[in-house]
Protein backbone atom coordinates (compact mmCIF):
# COMPACT_ATOMS: atom_id res chain seq x y z
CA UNK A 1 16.40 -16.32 -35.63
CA UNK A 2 20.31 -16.66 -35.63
CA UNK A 3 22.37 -16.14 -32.81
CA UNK A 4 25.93 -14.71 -32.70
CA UNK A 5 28.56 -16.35 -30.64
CA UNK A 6 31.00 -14.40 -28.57
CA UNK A 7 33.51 -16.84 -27.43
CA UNK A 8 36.04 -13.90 -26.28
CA UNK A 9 33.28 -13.69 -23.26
CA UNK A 10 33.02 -17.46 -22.23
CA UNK A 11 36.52 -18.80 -24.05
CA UNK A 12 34.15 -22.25 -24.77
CA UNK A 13 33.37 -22.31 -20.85
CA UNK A 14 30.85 -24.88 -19.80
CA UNK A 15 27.63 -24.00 -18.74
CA UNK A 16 25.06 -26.88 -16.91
CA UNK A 17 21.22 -25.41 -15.50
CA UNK A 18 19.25 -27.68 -13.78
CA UNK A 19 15.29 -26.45 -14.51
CA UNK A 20 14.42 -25.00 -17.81
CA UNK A 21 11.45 -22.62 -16.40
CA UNK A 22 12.03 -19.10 -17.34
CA UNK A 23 15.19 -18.16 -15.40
CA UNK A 24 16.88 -21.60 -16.54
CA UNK A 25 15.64 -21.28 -20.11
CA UNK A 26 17.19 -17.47 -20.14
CA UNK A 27 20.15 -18.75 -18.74
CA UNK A 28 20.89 -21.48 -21.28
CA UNK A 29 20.01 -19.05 -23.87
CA UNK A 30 22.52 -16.38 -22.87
CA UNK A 31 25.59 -18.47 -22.15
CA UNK A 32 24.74 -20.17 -26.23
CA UNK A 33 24.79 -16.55 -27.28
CA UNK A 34 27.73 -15.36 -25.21
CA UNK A 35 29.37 -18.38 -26.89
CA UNK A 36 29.74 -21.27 -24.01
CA UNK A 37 29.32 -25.19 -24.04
CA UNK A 38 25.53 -25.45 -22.68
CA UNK A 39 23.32 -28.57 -21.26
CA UNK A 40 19.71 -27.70 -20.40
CA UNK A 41 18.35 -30.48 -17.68
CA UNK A 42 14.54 -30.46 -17.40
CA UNK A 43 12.95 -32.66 -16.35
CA UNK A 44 8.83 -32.09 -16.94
CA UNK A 45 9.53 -30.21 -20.42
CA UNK A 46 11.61 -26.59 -21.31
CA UNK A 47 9.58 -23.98 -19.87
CA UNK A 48 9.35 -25.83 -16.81
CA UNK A 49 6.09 -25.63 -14.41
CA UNK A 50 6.03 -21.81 -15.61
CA UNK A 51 4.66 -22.39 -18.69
CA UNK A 52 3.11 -25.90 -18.58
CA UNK A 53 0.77 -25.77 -15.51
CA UNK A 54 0.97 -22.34 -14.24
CA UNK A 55 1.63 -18.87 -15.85
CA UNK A 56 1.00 -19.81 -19.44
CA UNK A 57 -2.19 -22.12 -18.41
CA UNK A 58 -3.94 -19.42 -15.77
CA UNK A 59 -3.42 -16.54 -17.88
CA UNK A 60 -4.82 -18.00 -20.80
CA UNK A 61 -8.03 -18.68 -18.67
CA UNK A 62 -7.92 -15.28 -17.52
CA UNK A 63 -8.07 -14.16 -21.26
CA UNK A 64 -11.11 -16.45 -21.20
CA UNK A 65 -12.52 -14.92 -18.69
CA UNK A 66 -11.85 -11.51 -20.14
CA UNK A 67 -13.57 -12.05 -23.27
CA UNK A 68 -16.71 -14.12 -21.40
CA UNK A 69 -17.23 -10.53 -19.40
CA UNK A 70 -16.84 -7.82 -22.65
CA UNK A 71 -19.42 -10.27 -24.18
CA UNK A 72 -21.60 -9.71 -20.84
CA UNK A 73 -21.16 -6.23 -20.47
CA UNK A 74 -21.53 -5.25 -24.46
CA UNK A 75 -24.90 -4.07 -23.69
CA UNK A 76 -23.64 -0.97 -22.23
CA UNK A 77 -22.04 -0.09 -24.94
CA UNK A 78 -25.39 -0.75 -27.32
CA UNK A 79 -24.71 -3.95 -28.28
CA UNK A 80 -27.44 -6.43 -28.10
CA UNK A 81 -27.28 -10.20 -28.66
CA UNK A 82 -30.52 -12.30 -29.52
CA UNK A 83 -31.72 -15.36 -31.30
CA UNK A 84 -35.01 -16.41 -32.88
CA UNK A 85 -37.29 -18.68 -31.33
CA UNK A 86 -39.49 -21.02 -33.02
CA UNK A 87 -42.00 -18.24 -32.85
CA UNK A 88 -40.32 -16.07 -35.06
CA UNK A 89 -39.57 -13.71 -31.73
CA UNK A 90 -36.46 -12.98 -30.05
CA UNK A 91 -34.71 -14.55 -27.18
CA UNK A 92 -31.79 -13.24 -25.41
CA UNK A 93 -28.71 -15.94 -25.46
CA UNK A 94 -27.26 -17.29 -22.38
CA UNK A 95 -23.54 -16.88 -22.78
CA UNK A 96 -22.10 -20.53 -22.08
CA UNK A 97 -18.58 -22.14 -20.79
CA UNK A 98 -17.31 -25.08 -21.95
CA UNK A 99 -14.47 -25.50 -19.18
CA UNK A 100 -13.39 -28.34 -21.31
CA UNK A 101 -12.56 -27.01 -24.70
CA UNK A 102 -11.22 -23.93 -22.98
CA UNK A 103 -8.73 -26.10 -20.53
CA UNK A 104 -8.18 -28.12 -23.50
CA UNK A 105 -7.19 -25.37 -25.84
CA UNK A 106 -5.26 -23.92 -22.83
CA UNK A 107 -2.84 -26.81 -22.40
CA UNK A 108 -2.27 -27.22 -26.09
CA UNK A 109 -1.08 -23.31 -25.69
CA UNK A 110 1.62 -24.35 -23.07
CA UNK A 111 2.92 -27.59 -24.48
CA UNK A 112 3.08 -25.49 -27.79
CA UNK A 113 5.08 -22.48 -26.05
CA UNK A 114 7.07 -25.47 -24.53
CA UNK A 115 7.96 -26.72 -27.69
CA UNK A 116 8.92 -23.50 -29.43
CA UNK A 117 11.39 -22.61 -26.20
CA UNK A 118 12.89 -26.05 -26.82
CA UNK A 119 13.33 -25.40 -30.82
CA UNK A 120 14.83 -22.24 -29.72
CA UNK A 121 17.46 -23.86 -27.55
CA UNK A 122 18.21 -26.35 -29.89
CA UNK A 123 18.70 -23.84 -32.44
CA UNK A 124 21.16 -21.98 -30.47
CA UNK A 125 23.24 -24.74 -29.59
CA UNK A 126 22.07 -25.74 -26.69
CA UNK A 127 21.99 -29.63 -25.19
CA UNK A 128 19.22 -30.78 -23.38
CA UNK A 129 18.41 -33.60 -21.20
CA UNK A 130 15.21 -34.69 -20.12
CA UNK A 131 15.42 -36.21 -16.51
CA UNK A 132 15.72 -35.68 -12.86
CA UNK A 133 19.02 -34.22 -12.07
CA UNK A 134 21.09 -33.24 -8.86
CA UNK A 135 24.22 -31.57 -8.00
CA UNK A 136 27.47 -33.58 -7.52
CA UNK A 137 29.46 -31.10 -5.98
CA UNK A 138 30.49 -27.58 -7.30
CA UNK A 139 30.86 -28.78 -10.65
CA UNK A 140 28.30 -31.82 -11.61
CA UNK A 141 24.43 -32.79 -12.08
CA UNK A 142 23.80 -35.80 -12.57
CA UNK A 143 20.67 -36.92 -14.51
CA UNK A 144 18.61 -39.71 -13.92
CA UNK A 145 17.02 -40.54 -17.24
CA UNK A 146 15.48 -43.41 -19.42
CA UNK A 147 12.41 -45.74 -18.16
CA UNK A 148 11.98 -45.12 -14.69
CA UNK A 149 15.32 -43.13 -14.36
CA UNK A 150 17.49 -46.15 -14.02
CA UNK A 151 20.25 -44.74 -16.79
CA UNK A 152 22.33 -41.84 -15.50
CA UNK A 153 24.54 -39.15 -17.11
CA UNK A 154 26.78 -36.75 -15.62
CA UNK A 155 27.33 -33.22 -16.94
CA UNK A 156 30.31 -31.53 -15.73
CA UNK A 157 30.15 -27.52 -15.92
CA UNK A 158 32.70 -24.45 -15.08
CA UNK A 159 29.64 -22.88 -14.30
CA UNK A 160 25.71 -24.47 -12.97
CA UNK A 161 22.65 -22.59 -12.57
CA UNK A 162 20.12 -23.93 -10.40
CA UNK A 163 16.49 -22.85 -11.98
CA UNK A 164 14.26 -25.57 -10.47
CA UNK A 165 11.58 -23.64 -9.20
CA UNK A 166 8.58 -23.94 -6.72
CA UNK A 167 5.87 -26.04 -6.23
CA UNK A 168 2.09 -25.75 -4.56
CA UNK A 169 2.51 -25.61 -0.66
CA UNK A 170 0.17 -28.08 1.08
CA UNK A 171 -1.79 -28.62 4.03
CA UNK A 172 -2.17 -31.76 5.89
CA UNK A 173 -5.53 -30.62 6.92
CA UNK A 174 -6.43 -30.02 3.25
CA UNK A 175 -4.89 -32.50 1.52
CA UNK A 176 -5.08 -32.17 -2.56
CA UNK A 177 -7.09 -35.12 -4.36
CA UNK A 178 -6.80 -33.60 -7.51
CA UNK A 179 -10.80 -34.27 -8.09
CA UNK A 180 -12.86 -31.78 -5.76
CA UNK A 181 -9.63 -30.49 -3.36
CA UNK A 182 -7.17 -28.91 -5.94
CA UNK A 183 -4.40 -26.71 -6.76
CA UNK A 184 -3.44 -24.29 -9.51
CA UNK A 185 -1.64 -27.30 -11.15
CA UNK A 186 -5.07 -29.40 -10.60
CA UNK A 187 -7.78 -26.72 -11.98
CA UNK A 188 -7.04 -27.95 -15.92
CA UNK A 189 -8.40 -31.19 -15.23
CA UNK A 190 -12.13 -29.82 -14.65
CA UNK A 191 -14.63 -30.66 -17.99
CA UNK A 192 -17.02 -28.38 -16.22
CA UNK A 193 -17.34 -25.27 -14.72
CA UNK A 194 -17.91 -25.72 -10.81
CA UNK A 195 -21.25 -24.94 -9.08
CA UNK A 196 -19.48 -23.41 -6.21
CA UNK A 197 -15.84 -22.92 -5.97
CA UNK A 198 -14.13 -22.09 -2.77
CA UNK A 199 -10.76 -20.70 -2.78
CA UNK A 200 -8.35 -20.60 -0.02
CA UNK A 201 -5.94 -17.78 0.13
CA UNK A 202 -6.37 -13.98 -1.27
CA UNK A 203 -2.51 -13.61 -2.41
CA UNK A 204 -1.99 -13.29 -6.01
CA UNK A 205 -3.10 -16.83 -7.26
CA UNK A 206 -5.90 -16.99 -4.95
CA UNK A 207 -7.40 -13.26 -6.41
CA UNK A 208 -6.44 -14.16 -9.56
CA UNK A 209 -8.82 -17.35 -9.79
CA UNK A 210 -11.27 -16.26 -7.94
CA UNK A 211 -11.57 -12.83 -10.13
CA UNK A 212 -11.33 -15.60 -13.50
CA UNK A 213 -13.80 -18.12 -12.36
CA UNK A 214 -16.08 -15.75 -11.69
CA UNK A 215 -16.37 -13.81 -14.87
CA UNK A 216 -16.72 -17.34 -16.73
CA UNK A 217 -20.04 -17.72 -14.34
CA UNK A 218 -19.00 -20.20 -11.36
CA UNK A 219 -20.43 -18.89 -7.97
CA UNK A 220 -17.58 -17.73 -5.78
CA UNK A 221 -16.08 -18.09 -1.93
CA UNK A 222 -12.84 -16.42 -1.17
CA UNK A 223 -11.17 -17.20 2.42
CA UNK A 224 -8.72 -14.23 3.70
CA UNK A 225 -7.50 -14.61 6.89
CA UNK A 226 -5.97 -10.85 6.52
CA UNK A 227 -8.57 -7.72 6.77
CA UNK A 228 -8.15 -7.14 2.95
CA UNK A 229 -7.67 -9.56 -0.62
CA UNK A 230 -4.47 -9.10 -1.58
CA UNK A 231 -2.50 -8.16 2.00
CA UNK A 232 0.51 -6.21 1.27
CA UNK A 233 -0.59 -4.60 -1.79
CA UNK A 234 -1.55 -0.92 -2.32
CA UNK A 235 -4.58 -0.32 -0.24
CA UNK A 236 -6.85 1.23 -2.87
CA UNK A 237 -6.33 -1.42 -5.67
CA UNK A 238 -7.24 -3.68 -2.85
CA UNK A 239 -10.31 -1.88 -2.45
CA UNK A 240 -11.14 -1.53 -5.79
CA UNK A 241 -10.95 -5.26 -6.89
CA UNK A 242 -12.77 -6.20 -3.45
CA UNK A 243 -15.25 -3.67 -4.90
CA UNK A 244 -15.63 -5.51 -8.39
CA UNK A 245 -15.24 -9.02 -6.70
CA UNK A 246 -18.32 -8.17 -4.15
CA UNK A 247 -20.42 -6.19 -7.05
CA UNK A 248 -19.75 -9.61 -9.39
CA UNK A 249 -21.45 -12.04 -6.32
CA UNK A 250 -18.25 -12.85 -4.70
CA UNK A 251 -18.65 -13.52 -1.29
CA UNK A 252 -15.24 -12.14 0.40
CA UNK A 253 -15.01 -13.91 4.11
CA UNK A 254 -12.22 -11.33 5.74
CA UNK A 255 -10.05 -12.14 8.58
CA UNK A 256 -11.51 -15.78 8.77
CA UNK A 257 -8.82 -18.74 8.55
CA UNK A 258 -9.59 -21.96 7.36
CA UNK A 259 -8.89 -25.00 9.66
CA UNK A 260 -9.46 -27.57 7.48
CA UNK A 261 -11.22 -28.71 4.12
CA UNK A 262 -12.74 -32.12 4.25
CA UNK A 263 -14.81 -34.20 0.85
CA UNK A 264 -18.29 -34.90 1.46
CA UNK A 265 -20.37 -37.08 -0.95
CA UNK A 266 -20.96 -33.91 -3.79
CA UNK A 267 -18.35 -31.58 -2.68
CA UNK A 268 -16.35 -30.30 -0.17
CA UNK A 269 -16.60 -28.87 3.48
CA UNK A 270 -14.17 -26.00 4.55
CA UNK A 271 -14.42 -25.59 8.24
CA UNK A 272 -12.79 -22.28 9.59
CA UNK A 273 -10.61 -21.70 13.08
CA UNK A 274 -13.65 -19.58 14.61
CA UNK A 275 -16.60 -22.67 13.98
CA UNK A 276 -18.27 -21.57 10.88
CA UNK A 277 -18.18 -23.90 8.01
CA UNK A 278 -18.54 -23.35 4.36
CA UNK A 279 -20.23 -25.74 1.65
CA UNK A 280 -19.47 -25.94 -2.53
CA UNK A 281 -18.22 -28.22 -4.81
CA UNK A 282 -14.17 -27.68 -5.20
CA UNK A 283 -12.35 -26.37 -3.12
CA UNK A 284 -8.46 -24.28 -4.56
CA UNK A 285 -5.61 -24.25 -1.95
CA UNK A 286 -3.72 -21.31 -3.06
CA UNK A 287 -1.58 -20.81 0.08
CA UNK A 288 1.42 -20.21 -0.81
CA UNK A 289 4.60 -22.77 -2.56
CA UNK A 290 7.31 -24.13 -1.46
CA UNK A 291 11.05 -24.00 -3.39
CA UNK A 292 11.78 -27.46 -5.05
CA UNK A 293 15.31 -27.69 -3.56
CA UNK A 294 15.08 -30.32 -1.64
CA UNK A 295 17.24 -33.70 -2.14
CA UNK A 296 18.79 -32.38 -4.86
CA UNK A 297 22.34 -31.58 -3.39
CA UNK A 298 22.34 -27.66 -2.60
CA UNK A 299 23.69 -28.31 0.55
CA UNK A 300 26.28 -31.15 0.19
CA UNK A 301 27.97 -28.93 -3.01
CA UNK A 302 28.39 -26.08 0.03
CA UNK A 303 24.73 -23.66 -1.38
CA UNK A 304 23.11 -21.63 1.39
CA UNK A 305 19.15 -22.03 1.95
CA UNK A 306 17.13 -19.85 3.91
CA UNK A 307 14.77 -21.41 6.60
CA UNK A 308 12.01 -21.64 4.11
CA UNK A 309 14.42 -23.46 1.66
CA UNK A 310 15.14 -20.96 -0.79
CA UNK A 311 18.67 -20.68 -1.86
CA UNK A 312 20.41 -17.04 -0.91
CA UNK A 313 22.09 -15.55 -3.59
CA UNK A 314 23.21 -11.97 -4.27
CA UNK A 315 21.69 -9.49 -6.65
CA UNK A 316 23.76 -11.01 -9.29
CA UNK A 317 22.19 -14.21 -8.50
CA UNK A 318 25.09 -15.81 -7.43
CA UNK A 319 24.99 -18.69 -4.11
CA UNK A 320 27.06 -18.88 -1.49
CA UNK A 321 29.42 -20.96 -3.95
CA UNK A 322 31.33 -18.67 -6.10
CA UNK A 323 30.29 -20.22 -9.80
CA UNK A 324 27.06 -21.75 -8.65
CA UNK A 325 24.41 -19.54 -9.56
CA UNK A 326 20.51 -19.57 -8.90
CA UNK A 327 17.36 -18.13 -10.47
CA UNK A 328 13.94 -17.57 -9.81
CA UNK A 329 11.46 -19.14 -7.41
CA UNK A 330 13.89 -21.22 -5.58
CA UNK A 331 15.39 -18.34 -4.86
CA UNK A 332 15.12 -15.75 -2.13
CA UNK A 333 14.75 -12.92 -4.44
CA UNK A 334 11.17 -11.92 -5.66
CA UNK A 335 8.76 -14.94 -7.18
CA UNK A 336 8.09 -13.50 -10.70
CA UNK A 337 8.80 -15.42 -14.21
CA UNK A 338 9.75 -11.92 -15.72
CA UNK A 339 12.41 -12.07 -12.49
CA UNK A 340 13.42 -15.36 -12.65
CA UNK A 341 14.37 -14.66 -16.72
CA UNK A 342 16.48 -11.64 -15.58
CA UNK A 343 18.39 -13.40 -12.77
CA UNK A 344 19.36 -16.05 -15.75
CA UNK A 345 20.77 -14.10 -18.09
CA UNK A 346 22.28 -11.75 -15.26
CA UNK A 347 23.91 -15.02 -13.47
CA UNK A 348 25.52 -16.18 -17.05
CA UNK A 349 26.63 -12.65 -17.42
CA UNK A 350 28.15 -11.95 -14.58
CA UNK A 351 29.82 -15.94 -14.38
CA UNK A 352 31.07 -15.48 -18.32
CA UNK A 353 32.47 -11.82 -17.80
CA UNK A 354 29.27 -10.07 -19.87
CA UNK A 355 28.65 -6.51 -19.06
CA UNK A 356 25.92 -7.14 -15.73
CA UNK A 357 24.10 -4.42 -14.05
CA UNK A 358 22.91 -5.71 -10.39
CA UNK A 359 19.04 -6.16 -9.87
CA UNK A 360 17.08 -3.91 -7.76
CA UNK A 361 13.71 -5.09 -6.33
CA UNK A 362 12.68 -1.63 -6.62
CA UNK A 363 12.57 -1.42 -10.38
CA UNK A 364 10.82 -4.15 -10.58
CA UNK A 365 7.76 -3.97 -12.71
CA UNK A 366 4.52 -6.63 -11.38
CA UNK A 367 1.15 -7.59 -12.46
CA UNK A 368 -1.82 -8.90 -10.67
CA UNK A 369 -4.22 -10.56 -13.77
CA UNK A 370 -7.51 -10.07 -12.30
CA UNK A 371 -10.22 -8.01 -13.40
CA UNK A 372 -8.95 -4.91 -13.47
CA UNK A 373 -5.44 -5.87 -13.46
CA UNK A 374 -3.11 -4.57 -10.64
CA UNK A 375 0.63 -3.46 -11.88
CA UNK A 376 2.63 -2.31 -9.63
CA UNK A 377 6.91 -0.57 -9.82
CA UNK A 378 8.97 0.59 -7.09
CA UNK A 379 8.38 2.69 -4.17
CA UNK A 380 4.63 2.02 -2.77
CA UNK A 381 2.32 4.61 -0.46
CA UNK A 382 2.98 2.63 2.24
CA UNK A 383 6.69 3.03 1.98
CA UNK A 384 5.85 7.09 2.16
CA UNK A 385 3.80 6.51 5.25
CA UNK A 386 5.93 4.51 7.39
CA UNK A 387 8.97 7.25 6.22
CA UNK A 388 10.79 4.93 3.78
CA UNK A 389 10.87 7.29 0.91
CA UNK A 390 10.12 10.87 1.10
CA UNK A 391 7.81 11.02 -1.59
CA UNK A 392 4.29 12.15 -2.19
CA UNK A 393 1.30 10.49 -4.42
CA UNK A 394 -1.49 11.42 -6.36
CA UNK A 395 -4.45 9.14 -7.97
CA UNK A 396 -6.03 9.51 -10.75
CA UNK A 397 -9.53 7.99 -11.02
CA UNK A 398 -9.48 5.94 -14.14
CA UNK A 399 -12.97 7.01 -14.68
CA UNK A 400 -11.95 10.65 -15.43
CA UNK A 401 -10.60 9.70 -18.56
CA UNK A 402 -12.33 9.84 -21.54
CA UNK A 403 -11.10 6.67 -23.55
CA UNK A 404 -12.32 4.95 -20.34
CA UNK A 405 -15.38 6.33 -20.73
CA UNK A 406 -15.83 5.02 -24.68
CA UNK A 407 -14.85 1.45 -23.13
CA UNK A 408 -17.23 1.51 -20.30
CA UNK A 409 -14.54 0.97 -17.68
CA UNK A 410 -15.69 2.19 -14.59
CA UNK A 411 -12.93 1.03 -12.29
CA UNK A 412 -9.69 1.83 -11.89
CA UNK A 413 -7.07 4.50 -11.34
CA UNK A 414 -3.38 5.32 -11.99
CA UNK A 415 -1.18 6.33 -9.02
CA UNK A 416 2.04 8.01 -9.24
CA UNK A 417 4.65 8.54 -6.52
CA UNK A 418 7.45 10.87 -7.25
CA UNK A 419 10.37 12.51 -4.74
CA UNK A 420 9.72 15.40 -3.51
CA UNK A 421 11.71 18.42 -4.32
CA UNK A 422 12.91 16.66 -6.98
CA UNK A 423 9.65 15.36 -8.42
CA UNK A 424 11.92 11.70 -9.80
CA UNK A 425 9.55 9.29 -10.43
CA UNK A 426 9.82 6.78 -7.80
CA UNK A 427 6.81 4.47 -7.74
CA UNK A 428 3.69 3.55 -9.41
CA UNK A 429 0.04 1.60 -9.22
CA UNK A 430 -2.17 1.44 -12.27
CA UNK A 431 -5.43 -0.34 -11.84
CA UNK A 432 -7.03 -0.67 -14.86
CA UNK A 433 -7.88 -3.54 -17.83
CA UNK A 434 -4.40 -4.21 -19.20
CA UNK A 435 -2.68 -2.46 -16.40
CA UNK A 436 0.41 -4.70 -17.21
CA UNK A 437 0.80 -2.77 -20.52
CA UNK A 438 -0.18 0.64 -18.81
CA UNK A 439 2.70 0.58 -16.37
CA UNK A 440 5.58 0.11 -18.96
CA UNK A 441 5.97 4.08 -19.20
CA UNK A 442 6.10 4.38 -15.51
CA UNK A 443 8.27 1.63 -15.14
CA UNK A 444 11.34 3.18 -17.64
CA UNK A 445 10.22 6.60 -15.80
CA UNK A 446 11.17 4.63 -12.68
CA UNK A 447 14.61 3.52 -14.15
CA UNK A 448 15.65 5.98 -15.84
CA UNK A 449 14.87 8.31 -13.24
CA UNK A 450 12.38 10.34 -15.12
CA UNK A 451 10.82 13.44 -13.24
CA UNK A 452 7.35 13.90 -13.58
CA UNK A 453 7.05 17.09 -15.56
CA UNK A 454 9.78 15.16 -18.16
CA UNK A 455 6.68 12.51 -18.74
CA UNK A 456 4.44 15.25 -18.84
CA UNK A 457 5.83 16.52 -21.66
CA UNK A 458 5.52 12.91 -23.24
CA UNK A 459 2.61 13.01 -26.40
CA UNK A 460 -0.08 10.38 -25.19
CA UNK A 461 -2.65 9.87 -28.32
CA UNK A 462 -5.62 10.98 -27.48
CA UNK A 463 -8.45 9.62 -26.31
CA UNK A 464 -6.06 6.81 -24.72
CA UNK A 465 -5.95 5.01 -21.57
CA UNK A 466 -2.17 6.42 -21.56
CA UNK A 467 -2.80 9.77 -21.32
CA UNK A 468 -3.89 9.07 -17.65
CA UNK A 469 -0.32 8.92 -16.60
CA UNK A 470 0.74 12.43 -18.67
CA UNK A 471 -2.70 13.78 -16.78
CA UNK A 472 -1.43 12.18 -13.55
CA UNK A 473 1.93 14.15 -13.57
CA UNK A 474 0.95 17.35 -14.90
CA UNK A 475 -1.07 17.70 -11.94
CA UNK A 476 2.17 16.80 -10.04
CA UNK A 477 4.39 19.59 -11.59
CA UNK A 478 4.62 21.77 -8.17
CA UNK A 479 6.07 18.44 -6.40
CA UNK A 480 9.24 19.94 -8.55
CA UNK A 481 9.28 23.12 -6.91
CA UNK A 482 7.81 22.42 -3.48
């Protein structure tokens, strides 16, 4: 792939990021292609945590996990699986894990997408430096490198983007060994499936392991100290995957906190705030991360950081400081790699003169990968409810369609939330297998301001999954004359 240079945007300005995860390596990218001097600083490999221990890693256990359940649930469909004994008669095959050729094969897929981001770079132009850098002032990082970072460069920049991401929040009174007491960054270590994993937290990572570990056959615990998994999502995908979860042998323990998680001689011991305790063998902390900004000279080069420690910046991603720039999960904005890539090219745009068109949390497009996924775009229910948007909804049982019903998917519906009087789609939820694919329509219907009886009269093939959303908004057409 070539890449065109347009100095008359950057007149050979000088770009510097510090973190190549996905908003630093879009960042890098962009100012090479809009023409501009550009170092790279990483310092665990291009991609950063994104792709080496977390997004790339979990979601290709998640595929896993996919393919170990449409094995187990073939039978629905007809298909039948057996072996013969010694007898001559047939047996019925177990289906088996082998955690470690699958976390084996996982890594290899993120050092791999590492190394094709870097070639990329490279290719463009780009300079990169492998080390621990820091800002000197407005205008400098400076990069520890070399055995045991004792040598030191200095890149000087017009223009720094700060991309350094977050890392795995932790508990004093559940301190990470990395053996039976782990986080997300810890699971790939495992050579075997645990007996009985317990995992603390029902956000997004916490569901999305759980929902992962067991399809590939591990017995389950997940902690919530809300009322539902997934707290301040769309109440009925909540219910639905709490459904699946509980009707997979997931044992869901609502509204209970856990004080502490201790070793014991085979496994671990989670005690919670109210007395009870809970027994298995690992034990995954998914509460939350923290932004890695600290010590690394936000706040001596003037940068503004929340209480938390994220760095403010605007919806151009741009700091406090007028050409320091930020992106993604050290940021204040919204924790998603598909974020964190737009806030890097947006912040190169908008600091080398591009064209830039100011991000709106409301158009953006997310994607819980459990099983079914949960994707998610603008305006919610909830927002309708408590009188943020005057809007109405209408589900669509998933079930109801009849490509669902081919596939066996039982599960699931699609939600759409349009304006009313004008019926402008506003919002949408899609629960469903491959809901992050299923919500792209809704999503450019949410941007582009799409009424529902103008995606009505969109052709969905049929039978598809698709034609949920054109059977969704038909049934919405007097929301345009209401």
């Amino acid at each position: 792939m070539e890449y065109m240079s347009q100095t008359s945007f950057a007149n050979r300005q000088s770009v510097a990021v510090l973190g190549g995860g996905p908003g630093g390596y879009e960042a890098a990218l962009a100012a090479a292609q809009l023409g501009a001097e550009v170092t790279l600083v990483e310092r665990v490999g291009v991609g950063g945590s994104a792709v080496l221990t977390d997004v790339v890693p979990s979601k290709s256990l998640i595929a896993t996990a996919d393919a170990a359940v449409a094995i187990s649930e073939a039978s629905d469909l007809g298909v039948q699986f057996y072996a013969k004994g010694a007898d001559g008669k047939p047996l019925k095959p177990e289906i088996a894990i082998n955690l470690a050729a699958v976390n084996k094969r996982l890594l290899a897929l993120a050092g791999q997408q590492s190394e094709d981001m870097r070639a990329t770079l490279l290719q463009a132009g780009v300079r990169i430096l492998s080390g621990h850098g820091r800002l000197e002032g407005p205008n400098a990082i400076v990069v520890a490198t070399g055995p045991g970072g004792t040598d030191f460069d200095r890149v000087e920049a017009d223009t720094v983007v700060v991309s350094v991401g977050a890392s795995p929040r932790e508990l004093d009174s559940a301190k990470p060994d990395g053996q039976r007491i782990l986080t997300w960054t810890q699971l790939y270590d495992m050579q075997a499936l645990p007996e009985h994993l317990i995992v603390v937290g029902s956000g997004v990572t916490g569901a999305e392991f759980a929902s992962a570990y067991m399809n590939l056959g591990a017995k389950v615990t997940l902690i919530s100290s809300r009322d539902q998994v997934l707290p301040g999502e769309d109440v009925d995908a909540a219910q639905v995957l709490e459904k699946v979860f509980k009707r997979g042998g997931m044992r869901v323990l609502s509204k209970s906190r856990a004080e502490k998680v201790e070793r014991t001689d085979d496994g671990v011991l989670v005690t919670l705030s109210d007395g009870r305790t809970v027994e298995g063998s690992h034990c995954l902390m998914a509460v939350g991360s923290i932004p890695n900004t600290r010590g690394i000279g936000l706040e001596e080069a003037g940068v503004e950081l929340t209480d938390s420690g994220h760095i403010r910046v605007n919806r151009v991603a741009r700091t406090a400081v007028s050409n320091i720039y930020a992106a993604g999960d050290c940021t204040n904005f919204f924790p998603l790699a598909s974020v964190a890539s737009m806030q890097g090219r947006t912040a190169v745009f908008h600091a080398l003169g591009d064209i830039v068109i100011p991000l709106e949390q409301r158009k953006i497009t997310a994607n819980i990968f459990t099983a079914p996924e949960i994707a998610t775009v603008g305006f919610s229910e909830h927002d309708i409810e408590s009188g943020a948007a005057d809007g109405i909804a209408y589900k669509l049982p998933l079930a109801a369609n009849p490509r669902a019903k081919m596939m066996g998917i039982k599960d699931g519906f699609v939600k759409v939330i349009a304006r009313k009087g004008s019926g402008t789609v506003i919002g949408a939820v899609v629960v469903a297998p491959k809901a992050s694919e299923l919500i792209f329509p809704l999503a450019v219907a949410a941007e582009r301001r799409l009424t529902v009886d103008q995606v009505s009269r969109v052709f969905a093939a049929y039978p598809s999954l698709s034609s949920s959303i054109t059977d969704a908004t038909r049934a919405m057409h007097l929301v345009n004359i209401g």
